[in-house]
N, C-alpha and C. Protein backbone atom coordinates (compact mmCIF):
# COMPACT_ATOMS: atom_id res chain seq x y z
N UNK A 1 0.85 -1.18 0.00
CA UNK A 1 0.00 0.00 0.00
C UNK A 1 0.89 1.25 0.00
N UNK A 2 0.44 2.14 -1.09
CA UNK A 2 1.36 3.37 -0.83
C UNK A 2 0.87 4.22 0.35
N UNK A 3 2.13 4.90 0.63
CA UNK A 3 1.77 5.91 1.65
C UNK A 3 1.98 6.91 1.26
N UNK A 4 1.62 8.13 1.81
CA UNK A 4 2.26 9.74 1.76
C UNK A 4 1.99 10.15 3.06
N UNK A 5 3.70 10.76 3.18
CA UNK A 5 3.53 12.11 4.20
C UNK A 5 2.85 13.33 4.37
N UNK A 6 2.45 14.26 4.68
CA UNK A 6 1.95 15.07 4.93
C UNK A 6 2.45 16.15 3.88
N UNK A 7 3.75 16.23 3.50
CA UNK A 7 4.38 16.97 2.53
C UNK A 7 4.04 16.27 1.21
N UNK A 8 4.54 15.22 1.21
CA UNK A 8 3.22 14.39 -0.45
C UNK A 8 1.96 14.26 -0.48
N UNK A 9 1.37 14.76 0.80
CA UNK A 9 0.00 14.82 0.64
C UNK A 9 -0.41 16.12 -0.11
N UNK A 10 0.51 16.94 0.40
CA UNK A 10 0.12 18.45 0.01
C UNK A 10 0.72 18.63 -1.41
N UNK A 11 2.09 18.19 -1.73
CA UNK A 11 2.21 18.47 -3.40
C UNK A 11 1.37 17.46 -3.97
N UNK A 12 1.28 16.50 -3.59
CA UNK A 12 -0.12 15.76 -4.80
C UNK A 12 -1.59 16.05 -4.71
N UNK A 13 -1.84 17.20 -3.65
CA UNK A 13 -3.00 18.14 -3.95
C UNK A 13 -2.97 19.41 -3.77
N UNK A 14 -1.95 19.89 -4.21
CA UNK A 14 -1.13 21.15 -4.91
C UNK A 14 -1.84 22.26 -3.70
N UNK A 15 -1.46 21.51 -2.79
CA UNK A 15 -2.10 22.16 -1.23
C UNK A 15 -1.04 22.67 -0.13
N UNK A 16 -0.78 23.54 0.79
CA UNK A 16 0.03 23.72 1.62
C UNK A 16 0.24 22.52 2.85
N UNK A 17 0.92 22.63 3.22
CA UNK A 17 1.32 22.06 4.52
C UNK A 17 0.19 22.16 5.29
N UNK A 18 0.09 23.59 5.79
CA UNK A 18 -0.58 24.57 6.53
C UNK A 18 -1.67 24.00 6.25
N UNK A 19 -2.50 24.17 5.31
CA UNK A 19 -3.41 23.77 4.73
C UNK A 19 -4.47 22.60 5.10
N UNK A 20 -3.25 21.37 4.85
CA UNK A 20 -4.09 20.34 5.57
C UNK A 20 -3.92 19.96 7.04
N UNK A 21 -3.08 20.65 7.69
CA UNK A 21 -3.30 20.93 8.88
C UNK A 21 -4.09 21.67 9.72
N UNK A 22 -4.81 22.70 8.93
CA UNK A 22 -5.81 22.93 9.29
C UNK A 22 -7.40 22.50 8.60
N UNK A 23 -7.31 21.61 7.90
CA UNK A 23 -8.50 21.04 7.66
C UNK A 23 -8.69 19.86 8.55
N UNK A 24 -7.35 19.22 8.94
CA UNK A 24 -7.60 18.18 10.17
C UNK A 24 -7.83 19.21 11.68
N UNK A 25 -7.60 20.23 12.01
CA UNK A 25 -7.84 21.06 12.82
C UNK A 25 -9.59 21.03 13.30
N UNK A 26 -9.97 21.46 11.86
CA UNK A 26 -11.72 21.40 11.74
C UNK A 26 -12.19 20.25 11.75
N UNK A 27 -11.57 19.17 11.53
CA UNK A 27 -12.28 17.78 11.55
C UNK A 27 -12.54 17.58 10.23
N UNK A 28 -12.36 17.92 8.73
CA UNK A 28 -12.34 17.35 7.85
C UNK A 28 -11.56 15.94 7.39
N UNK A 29 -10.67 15.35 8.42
CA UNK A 29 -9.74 14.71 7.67
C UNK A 29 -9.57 13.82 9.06
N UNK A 30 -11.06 13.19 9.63
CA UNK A 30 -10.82 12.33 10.59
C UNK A 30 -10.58 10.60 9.97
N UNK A 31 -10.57 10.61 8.98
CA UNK A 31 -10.23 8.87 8.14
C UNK A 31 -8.52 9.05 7.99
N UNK A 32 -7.53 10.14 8.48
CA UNK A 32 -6.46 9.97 8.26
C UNK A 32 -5.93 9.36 9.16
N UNK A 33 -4.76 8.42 9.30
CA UNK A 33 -4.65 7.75 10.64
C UNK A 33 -2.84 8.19 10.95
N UNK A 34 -2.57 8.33 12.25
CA UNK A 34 -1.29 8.50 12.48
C UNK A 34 -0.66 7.53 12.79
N UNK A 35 0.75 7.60 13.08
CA UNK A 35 1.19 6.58 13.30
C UNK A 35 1.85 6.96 14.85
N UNK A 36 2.67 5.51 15.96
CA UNK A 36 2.85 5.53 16.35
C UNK A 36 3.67 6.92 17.38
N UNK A 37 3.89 7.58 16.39
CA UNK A 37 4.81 9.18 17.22
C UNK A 37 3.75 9.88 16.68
N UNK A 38 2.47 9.95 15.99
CA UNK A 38 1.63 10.97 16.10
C UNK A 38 1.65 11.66 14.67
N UNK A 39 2.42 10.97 13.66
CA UNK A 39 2.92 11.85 12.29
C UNK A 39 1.53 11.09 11.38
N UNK A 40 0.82 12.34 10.39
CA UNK A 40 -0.38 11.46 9.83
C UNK A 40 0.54 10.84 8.65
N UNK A 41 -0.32 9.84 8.81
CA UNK A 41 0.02 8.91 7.33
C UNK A 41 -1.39 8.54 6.15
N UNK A 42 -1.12 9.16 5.25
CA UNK A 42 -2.07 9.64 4.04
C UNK A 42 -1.92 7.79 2.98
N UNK A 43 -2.91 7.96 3.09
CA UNK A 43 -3.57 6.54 1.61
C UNK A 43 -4.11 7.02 0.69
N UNK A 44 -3.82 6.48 -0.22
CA UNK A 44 -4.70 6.94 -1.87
C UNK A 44 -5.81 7.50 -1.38
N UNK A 45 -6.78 6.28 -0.69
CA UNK A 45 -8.12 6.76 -0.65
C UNK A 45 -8.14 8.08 0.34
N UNK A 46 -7.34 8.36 1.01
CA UNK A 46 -7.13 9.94 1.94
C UNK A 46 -7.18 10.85 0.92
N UNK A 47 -6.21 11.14 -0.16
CA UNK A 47 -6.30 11.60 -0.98
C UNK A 47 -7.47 11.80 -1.88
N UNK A 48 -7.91 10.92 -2.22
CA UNK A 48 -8.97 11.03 -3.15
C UNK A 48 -10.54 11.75 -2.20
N UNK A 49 -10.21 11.53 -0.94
CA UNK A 49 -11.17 11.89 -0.05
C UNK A 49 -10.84 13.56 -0.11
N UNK A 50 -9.70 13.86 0.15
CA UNK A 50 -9.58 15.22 0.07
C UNK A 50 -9.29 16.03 -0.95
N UNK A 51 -9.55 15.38 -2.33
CA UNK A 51 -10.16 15.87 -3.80
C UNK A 51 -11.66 16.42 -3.46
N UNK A 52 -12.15 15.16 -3.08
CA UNK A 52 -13.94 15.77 -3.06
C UNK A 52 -14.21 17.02 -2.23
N UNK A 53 -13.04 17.41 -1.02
CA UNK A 53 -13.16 18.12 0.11
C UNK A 53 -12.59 19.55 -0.66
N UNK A 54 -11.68 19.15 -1.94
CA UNK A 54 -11.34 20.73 -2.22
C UNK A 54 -12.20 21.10 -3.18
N UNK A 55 -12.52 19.75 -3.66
CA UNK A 55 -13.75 20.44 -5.07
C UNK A 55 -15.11 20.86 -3.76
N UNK A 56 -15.72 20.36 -3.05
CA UNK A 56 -16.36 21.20 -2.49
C UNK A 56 -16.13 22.09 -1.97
N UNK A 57 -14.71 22.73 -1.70
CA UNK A 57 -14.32 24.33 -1.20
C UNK A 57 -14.79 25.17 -2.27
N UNK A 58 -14.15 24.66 -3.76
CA UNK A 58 -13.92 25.62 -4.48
C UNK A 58 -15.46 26.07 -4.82
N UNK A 59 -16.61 24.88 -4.79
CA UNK A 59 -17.54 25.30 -5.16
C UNK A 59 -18.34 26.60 -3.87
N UNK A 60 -17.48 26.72 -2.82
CA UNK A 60 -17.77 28.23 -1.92
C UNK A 60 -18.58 27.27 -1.05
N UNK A 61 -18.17 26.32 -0.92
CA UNK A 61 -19.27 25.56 0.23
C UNK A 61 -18.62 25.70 2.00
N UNK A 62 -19.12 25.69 2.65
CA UNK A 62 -18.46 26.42 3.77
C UNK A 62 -17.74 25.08 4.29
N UNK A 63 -16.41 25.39 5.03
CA UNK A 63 -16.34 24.19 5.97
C UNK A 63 -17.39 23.31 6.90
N UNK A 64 -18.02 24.02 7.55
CA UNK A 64 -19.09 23.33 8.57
C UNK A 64 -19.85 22.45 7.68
N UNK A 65 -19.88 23.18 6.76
CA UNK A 65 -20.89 21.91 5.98
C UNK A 65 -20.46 20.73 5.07
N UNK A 66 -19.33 20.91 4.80
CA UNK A 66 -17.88 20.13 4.21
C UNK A 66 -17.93 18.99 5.31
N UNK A 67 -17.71 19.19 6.73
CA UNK A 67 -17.72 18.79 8.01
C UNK A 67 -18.30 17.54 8.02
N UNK A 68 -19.54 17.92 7.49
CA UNK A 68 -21.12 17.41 7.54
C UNK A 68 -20.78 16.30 6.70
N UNK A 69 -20.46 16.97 6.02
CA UNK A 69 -20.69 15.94 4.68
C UNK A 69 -19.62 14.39 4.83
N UNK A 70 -18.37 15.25 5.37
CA UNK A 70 -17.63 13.94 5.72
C UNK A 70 -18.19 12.45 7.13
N UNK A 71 -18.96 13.58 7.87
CA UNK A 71 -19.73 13.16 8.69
C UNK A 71 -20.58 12.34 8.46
N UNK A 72 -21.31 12.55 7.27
CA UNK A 72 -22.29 11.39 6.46
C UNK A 72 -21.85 10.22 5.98
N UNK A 73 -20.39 10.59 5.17
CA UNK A 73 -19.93 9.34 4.97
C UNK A 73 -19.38 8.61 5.90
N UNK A 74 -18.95 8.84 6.74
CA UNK A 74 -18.77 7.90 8.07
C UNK A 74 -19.92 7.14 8.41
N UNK A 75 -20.80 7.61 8.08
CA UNK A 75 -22.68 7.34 9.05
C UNK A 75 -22.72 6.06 7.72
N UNK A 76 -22.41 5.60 6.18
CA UNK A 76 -22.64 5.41 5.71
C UNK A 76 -23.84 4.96 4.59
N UNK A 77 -24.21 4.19 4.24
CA UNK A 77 -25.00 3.65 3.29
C UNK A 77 -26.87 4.58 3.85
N UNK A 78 -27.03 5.01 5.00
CA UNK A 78 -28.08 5.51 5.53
C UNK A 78 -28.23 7.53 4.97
N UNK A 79 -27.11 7.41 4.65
CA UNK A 79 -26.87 8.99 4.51
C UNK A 79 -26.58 8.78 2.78
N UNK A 80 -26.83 8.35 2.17
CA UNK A 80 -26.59 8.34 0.61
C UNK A 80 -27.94 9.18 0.40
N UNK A 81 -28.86 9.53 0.62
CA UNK A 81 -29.85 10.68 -0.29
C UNK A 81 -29.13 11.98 0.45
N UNK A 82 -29.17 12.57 1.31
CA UNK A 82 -28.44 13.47 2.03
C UNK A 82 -26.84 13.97 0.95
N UNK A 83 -26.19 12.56 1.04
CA UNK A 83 -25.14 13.25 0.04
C UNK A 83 -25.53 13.60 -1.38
N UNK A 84 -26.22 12.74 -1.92
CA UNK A 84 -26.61 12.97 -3.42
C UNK A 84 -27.52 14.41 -4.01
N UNK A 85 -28.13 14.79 -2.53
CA UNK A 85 -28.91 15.78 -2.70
C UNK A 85 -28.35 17.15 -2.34
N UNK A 86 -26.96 16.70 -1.30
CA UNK A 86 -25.99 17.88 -1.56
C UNK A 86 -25.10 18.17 -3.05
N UNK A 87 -24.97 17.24 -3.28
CA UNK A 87 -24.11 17.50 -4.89
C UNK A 87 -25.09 17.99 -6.06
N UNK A 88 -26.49 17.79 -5.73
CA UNK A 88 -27.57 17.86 -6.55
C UNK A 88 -27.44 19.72 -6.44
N UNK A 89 -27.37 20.48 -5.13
CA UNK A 89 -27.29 21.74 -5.04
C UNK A 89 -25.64 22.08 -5.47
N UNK A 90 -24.85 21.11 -5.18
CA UNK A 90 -23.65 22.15 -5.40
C UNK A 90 -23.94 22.27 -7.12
N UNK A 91 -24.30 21.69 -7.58
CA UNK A 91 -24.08 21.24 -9.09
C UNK A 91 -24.97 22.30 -9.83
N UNK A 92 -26.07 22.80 -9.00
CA UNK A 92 -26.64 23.42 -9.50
C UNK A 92 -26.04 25.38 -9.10
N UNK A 93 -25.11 24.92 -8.13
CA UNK A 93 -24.77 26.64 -7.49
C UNK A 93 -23.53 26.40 -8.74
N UNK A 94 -22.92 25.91 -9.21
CA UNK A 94 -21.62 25.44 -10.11
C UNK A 94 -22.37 25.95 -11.44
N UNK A 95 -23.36 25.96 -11.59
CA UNK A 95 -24.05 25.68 -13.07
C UNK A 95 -24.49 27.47 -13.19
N UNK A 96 -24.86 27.92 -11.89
CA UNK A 96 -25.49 29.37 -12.20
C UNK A 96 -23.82 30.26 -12.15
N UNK A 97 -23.03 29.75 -10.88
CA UNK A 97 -21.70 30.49 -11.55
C UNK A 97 -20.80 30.36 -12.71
N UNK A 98 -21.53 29.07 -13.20
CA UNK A 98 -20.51 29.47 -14.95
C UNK A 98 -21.61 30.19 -16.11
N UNK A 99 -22.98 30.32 -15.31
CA UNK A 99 -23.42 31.42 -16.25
C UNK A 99 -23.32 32.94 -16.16
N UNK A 100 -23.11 33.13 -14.51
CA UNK A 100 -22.30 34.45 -14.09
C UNK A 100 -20.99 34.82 -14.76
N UNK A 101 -19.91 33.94 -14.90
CA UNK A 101 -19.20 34.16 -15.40
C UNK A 101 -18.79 34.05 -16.87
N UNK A 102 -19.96 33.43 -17.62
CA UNK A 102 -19.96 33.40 -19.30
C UNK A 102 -21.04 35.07 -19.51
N UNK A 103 -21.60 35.57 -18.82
CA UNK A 103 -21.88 36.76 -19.00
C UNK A 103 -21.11 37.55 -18.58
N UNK A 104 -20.11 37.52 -17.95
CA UNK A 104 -19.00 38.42 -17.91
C UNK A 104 -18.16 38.33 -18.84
N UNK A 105 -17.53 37.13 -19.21
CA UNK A 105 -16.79 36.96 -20.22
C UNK A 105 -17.52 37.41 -21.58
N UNK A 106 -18.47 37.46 -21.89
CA UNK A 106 -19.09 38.14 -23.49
C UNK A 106 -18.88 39.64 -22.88
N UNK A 107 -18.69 40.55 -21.37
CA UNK A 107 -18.57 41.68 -21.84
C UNK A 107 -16.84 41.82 -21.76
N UNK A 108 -16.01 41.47 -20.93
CA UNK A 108 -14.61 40.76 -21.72
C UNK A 108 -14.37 41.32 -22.90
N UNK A 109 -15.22 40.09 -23.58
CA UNK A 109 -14.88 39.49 -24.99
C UNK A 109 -14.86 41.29 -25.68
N UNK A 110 -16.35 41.66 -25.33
CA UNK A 110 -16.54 42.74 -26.27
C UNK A 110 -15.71 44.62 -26.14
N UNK A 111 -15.27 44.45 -25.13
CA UNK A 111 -14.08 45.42 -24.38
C UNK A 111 -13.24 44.96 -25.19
N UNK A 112 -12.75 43.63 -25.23
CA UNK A 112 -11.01 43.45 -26.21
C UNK A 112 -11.50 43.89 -27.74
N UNK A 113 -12.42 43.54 -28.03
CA UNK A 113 -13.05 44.00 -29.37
C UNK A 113 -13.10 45.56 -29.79
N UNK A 114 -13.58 46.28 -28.63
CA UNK A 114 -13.67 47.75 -28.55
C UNK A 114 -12.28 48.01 -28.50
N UNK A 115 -11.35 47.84 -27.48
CA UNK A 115 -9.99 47.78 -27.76
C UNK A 115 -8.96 48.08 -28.65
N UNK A 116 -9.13 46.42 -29.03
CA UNK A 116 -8.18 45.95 -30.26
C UNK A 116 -8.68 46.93 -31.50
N UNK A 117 -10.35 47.23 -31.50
CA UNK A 117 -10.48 48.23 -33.21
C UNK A 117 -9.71 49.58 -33.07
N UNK A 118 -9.86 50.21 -31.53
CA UNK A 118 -9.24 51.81 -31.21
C UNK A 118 -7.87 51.40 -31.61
N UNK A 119 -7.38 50.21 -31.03
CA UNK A 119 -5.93 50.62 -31.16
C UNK A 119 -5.33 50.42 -32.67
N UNK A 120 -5.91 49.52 -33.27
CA UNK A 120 -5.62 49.61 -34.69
C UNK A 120 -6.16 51.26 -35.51
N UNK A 121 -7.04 51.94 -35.16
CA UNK A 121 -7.31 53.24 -35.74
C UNK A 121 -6.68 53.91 -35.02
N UNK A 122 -6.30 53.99 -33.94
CA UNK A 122 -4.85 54.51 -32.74
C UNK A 122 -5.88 55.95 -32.35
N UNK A 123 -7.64 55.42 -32.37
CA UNK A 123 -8.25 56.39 -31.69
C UNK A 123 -9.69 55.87 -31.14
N UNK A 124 -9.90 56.33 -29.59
CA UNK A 124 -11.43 55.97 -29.32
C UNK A 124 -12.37 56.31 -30.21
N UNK A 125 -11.99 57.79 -31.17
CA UNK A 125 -12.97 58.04 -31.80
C UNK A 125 -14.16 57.41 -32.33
N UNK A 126 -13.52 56.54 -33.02
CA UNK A 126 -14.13 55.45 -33.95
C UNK A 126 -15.65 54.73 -33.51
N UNK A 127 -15.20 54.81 -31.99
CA UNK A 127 -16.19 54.35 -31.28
C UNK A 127 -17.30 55.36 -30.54
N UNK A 128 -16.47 56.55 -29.91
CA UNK A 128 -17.63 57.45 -29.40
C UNK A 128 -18.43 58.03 -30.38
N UNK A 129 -18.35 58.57 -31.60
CA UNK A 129 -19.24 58.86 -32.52
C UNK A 129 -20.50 57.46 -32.28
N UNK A 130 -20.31 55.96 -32.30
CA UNK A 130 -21.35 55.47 -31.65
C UNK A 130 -21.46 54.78 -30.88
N UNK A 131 -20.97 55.39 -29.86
CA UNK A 131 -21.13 55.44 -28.63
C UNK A 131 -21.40 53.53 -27.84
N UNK A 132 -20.37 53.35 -28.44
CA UNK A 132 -19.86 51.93 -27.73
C UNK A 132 -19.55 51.60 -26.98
N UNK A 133 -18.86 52.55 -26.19
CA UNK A 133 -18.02 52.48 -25.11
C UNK A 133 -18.74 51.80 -23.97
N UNK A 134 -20.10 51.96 -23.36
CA UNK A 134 -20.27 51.27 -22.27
C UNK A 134 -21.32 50.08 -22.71
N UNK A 135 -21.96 49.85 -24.13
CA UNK A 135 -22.50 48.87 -24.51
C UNK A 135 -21.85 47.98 -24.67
């Protein structure tokens, strides 16, 4: 069985030290087990456990409820609608921020457009005559 230290835990989830020391702090990372002097010792499946724990950060999900969630899977096979129906919301908070951010990106898009034409005519003009600038 492979192992990782705490320092291969963190470059193979491009994570700080710090980091997962304080997610075991909060209790995210009670399936990690130490060893005899107290040093954690990380397993694939630790890892892969604390994939799901950063993809639910990134989706802005709070720790406490991250918490929870690891909490369920401990509780096991009784807590499977509970989890499915949390991923059912993250998936859907994931789905309205990439439409937040594909409507930002078309006004992006259309700024480099406004842009790139001034600087090739090497004047806003081009544009305030109709009045592009904040459309």
């Amino acid at each position: 069985m492979i192992t990782y230290s705490i320092s291969e835990a963190a470059k193979e989830l491009n994570l700080t030290i710090y980091t997962l020391r304080y997610y075991d702090k909060e209790g995210l990372m009670p399936f990690v087990e130490r060893n005899a002097r107290g040093i954690r010792i990380f397993k694939e499946s630790d890892i892969e456990a604390l994939k799901i724990i950063q993809c639910l950060k990134a989706t802005g999900m709070p720790i406490k409820d991250i918490k929870g969630f690891i909490a369920w899977c401990s509780e096991g096979d009784s807590t499977l609608q509970q989890r499915y129906d949390l991923f059912l919301e993250r998936k859907a908070t994931v789905e309205a921020q990439m439409d937040e951010l594909r409507k930002t990106m078309e006004i992006i898009n259309h700024k480099c457009t406004y842009y790139m034409s001034a600087l090739d005519a090497g004047t806003e003009e081009i544009h305030k005559k109709r009045k592009l600038e904040f459309n």
